[in-house]
N, C-alpha and C. Protein backbone atom coordinates (compact mmCIF):
# COMPACT_ATOMS: atom_id res chain seq x y z
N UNK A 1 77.54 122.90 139.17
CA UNK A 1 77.20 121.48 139.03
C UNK A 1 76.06 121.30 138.03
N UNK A 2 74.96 121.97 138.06
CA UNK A 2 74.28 122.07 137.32
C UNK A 2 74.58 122.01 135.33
N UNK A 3 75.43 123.24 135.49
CA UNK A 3 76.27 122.97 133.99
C UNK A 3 76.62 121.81 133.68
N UNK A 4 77.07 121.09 134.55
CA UNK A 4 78.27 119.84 133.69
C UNK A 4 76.77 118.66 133.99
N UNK A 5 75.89 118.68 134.19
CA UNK A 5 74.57 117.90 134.19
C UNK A 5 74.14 117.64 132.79
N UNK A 6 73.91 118.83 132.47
CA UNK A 6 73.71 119.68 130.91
C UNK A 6 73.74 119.57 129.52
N UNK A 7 75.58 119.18 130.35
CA UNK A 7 76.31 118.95 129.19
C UNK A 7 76.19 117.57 128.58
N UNK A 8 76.10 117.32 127.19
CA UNK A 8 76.01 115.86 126.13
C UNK A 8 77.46 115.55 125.83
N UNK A 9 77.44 114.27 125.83
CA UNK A 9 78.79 113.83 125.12
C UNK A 9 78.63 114.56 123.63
N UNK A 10 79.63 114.79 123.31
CA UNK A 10 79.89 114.64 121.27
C UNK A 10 79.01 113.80 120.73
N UNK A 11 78.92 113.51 119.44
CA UNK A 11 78.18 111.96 118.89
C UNK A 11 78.65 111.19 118.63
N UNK A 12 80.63 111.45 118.29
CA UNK A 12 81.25 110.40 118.09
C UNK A 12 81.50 110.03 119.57
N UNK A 13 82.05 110.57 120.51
CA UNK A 13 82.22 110.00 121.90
C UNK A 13 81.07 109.04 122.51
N UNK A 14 79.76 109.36 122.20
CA UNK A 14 78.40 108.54 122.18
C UNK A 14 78.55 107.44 121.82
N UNK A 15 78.81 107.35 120.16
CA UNK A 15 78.69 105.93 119.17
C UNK A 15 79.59 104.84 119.58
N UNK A 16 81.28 105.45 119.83
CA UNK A 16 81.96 104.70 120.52
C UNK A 16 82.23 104.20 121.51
N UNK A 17 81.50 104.35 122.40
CA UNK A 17 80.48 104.29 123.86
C UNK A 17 80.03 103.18 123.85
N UNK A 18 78.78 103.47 122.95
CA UNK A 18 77.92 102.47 122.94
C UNK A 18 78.64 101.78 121.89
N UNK A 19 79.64 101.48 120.80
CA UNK A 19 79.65 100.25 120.39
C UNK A 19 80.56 99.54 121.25
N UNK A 20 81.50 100.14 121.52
CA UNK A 20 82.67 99.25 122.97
C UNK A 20 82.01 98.45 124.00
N UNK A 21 80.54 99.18 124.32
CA UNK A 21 80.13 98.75 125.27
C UNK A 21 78.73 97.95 124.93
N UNK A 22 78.16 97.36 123.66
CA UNK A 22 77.02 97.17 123.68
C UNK A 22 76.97 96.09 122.52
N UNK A 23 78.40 95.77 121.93
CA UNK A 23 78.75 94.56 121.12
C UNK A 23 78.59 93.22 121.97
N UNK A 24 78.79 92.33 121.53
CA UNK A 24 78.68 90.88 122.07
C UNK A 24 79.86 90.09 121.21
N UNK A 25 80.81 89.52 122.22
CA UNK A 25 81.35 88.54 121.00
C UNK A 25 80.89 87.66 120.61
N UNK A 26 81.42 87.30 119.32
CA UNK A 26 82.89 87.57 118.82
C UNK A 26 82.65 89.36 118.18
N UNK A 27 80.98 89.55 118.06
CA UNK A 27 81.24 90.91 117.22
C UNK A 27 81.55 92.01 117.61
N UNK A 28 82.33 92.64 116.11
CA UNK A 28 82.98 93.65 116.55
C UNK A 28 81.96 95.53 116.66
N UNK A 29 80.56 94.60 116.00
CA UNK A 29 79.93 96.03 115.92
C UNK A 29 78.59 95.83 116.62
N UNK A 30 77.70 96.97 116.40
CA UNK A 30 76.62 96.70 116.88
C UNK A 30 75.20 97.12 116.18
N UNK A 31 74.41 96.57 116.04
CA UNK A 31 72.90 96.49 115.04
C UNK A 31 72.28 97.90 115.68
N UNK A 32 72.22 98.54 114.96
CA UNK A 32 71.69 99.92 115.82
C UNK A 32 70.31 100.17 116.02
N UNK A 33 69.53 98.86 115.34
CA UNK A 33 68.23 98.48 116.03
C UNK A 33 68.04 97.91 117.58
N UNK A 34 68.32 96.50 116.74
CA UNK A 34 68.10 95.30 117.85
C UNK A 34 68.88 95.56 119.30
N UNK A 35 70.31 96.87 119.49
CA UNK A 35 70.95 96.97 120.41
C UNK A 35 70.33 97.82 121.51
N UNK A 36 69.10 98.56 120.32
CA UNK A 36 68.75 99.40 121.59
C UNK A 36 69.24 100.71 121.11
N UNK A 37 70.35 100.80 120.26
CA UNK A 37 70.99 102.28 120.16
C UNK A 37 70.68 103.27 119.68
N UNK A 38 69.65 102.98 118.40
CA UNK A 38 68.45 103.97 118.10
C UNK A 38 67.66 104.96 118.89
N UNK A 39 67.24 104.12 119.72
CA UNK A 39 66.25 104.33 120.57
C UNK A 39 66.77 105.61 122.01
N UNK A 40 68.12 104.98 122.35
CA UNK A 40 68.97 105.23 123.55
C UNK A 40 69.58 106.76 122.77
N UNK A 41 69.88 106.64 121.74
CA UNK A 41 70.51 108.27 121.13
C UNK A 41 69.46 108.73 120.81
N UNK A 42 68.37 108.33 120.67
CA UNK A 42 66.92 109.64 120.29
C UNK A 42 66.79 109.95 121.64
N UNK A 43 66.68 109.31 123.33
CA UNK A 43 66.56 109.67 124.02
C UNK A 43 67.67 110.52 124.85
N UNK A 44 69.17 110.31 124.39
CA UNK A 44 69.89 110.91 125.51
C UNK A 44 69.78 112.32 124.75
N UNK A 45 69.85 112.41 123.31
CA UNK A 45 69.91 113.48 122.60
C UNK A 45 68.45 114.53 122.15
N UNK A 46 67.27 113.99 122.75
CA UNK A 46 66.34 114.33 122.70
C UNK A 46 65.47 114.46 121.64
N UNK A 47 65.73 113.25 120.72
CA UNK A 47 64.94 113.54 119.39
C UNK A 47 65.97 113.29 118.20
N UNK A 48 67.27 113.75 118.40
CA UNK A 48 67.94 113.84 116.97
C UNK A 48 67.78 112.36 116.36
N UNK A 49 67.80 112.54 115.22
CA UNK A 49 68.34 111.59 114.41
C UNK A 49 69.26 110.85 113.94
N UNK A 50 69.66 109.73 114.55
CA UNK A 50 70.83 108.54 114.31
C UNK A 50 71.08 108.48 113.45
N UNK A 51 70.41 108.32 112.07
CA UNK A 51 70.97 108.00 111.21
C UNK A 51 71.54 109.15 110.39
N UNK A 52 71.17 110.20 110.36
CA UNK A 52 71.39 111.36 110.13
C UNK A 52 72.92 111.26 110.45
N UNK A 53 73.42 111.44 111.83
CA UNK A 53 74.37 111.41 111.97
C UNK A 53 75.42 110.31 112.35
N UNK A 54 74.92 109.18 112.38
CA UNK A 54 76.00 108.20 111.45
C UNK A 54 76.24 108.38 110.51
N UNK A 55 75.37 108.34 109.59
CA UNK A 55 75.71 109.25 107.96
C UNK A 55 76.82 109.77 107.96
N UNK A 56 76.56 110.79 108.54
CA UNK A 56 77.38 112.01 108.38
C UNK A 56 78.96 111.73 109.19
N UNK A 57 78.94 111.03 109.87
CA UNK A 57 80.31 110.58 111.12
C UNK A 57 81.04 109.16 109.96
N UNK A 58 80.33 108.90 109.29
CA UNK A 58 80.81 107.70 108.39
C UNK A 58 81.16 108.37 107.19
N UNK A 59 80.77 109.28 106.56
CA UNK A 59 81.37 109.87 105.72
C UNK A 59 82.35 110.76 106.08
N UNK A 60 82.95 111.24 107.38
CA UNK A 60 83.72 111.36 107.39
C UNK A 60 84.91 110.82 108.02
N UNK A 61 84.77 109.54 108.51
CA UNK A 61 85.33 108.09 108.17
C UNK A 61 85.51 108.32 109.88
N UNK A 62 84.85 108.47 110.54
CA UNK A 62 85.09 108.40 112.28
C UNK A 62 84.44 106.85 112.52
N UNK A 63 83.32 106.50 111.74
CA UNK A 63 82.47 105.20 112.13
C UNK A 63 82.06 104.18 110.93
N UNK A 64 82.41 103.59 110.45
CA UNK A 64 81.67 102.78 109.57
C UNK A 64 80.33 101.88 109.23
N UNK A 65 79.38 101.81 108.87
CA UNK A 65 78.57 101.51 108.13
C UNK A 65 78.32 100.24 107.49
N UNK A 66 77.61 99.50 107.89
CA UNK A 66 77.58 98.18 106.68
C UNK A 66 75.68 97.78 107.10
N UNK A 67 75.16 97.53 106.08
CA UNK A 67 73.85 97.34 105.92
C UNK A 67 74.01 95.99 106.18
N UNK A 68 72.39 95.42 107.32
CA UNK A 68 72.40 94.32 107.67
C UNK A 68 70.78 94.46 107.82
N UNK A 69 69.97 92.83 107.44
CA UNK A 69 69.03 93.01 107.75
C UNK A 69 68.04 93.54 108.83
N UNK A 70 67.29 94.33 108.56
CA UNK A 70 66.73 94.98 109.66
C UNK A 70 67.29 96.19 110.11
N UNK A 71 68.43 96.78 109.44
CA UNK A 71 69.06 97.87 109.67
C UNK A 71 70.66 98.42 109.66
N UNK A 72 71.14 98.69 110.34
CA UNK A 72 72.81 98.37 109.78
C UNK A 72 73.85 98.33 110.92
N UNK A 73 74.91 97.97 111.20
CA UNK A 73 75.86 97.71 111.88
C UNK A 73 76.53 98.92 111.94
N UNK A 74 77.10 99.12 113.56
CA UNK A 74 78.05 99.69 113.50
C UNK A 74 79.44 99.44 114.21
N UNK A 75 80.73 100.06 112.95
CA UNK A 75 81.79 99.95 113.82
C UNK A 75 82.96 101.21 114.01
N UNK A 76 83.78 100.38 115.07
CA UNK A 76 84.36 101.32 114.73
C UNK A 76 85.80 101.23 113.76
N UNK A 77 86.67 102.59 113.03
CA UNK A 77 87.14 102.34 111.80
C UNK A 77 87.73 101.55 111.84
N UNK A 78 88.85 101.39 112.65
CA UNK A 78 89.99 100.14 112.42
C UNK A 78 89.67 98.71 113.12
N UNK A 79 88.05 98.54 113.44
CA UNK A 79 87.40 97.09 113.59
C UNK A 79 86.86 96.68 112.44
N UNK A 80 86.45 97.54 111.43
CA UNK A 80 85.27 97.36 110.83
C UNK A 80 85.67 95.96 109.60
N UNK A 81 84.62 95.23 108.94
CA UNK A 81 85.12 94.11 108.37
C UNK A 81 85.60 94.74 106.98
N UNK A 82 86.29 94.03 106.34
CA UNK A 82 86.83 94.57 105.04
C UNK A 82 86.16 94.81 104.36
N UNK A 83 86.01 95.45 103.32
CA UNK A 83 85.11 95.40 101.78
C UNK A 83 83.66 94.60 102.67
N UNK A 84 82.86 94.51 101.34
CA UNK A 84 81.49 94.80 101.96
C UNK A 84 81.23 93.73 100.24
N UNK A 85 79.71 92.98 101.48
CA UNK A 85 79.09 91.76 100.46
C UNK A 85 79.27 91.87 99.11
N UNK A 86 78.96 93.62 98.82
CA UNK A 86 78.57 93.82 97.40
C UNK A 86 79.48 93.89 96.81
N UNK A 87 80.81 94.30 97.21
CA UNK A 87 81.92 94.24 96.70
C UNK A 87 82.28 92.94 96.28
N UNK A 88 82.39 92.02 97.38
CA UNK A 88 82.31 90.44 96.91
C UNK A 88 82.20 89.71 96.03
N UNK A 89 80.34 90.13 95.69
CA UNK A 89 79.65 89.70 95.17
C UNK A 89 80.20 90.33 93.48
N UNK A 90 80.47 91.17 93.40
CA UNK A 90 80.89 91.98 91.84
C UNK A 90 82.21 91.35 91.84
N UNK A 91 82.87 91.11 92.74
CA UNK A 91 84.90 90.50 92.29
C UNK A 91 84.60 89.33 92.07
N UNK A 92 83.80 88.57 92.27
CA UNK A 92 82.93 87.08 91.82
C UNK A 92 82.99 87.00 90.70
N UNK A 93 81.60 88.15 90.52
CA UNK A 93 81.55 88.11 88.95
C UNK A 93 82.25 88.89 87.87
N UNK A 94 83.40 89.23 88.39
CA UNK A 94 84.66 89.37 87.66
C UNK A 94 84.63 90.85 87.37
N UNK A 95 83.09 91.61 87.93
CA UNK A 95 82.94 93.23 87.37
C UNK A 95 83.79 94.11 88.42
């Protein structure tokens, strides 16, 4: 019993955890400040670094990424919103 105490989720099993469970509608992601989730994965994981490994879970396309003031959103892949402001903002201006 002790062992399975021990044991940590994955980080993707974590992220998708907490975004299923820590969104608000209508949204589909969650501010990984203001939610608390920063804070809650430095503590279940003892220190590691979130962003580190969102990084790294978004580049390899398990979680997506979008910068929002104060820090950035997360979702998951087949929620996440389409193309991104900056993209927008350049098909605007025709670049």
């Amino acid at each position: 019993m002790m062992e399975q105490e021990e044991k940590k989720l994955p980080y993707e099993e974590f992220i998708k955890r907490a975004i299923l469970s820590l969104r608000k509608e209508p949204y589909k992601g969650i501010h990984t400040v203001y939610s608390g989730f920063n804070e809650a994965f430095k503590q279940y994981y003892e220190g590691a670094d979130p962003i580190e490994v969102t990084n790294r879970l978004a580049r390899e396309g398990k979680v997506v990424i979008r910068p929002v003031r104060g820090g950035v959103m997360l979702y998951l892949p087949d929620e996440a919103p389409l193309g991104s402001k900056t993209e927008d903002v350049l098909k605007k201006m025709g670049l």
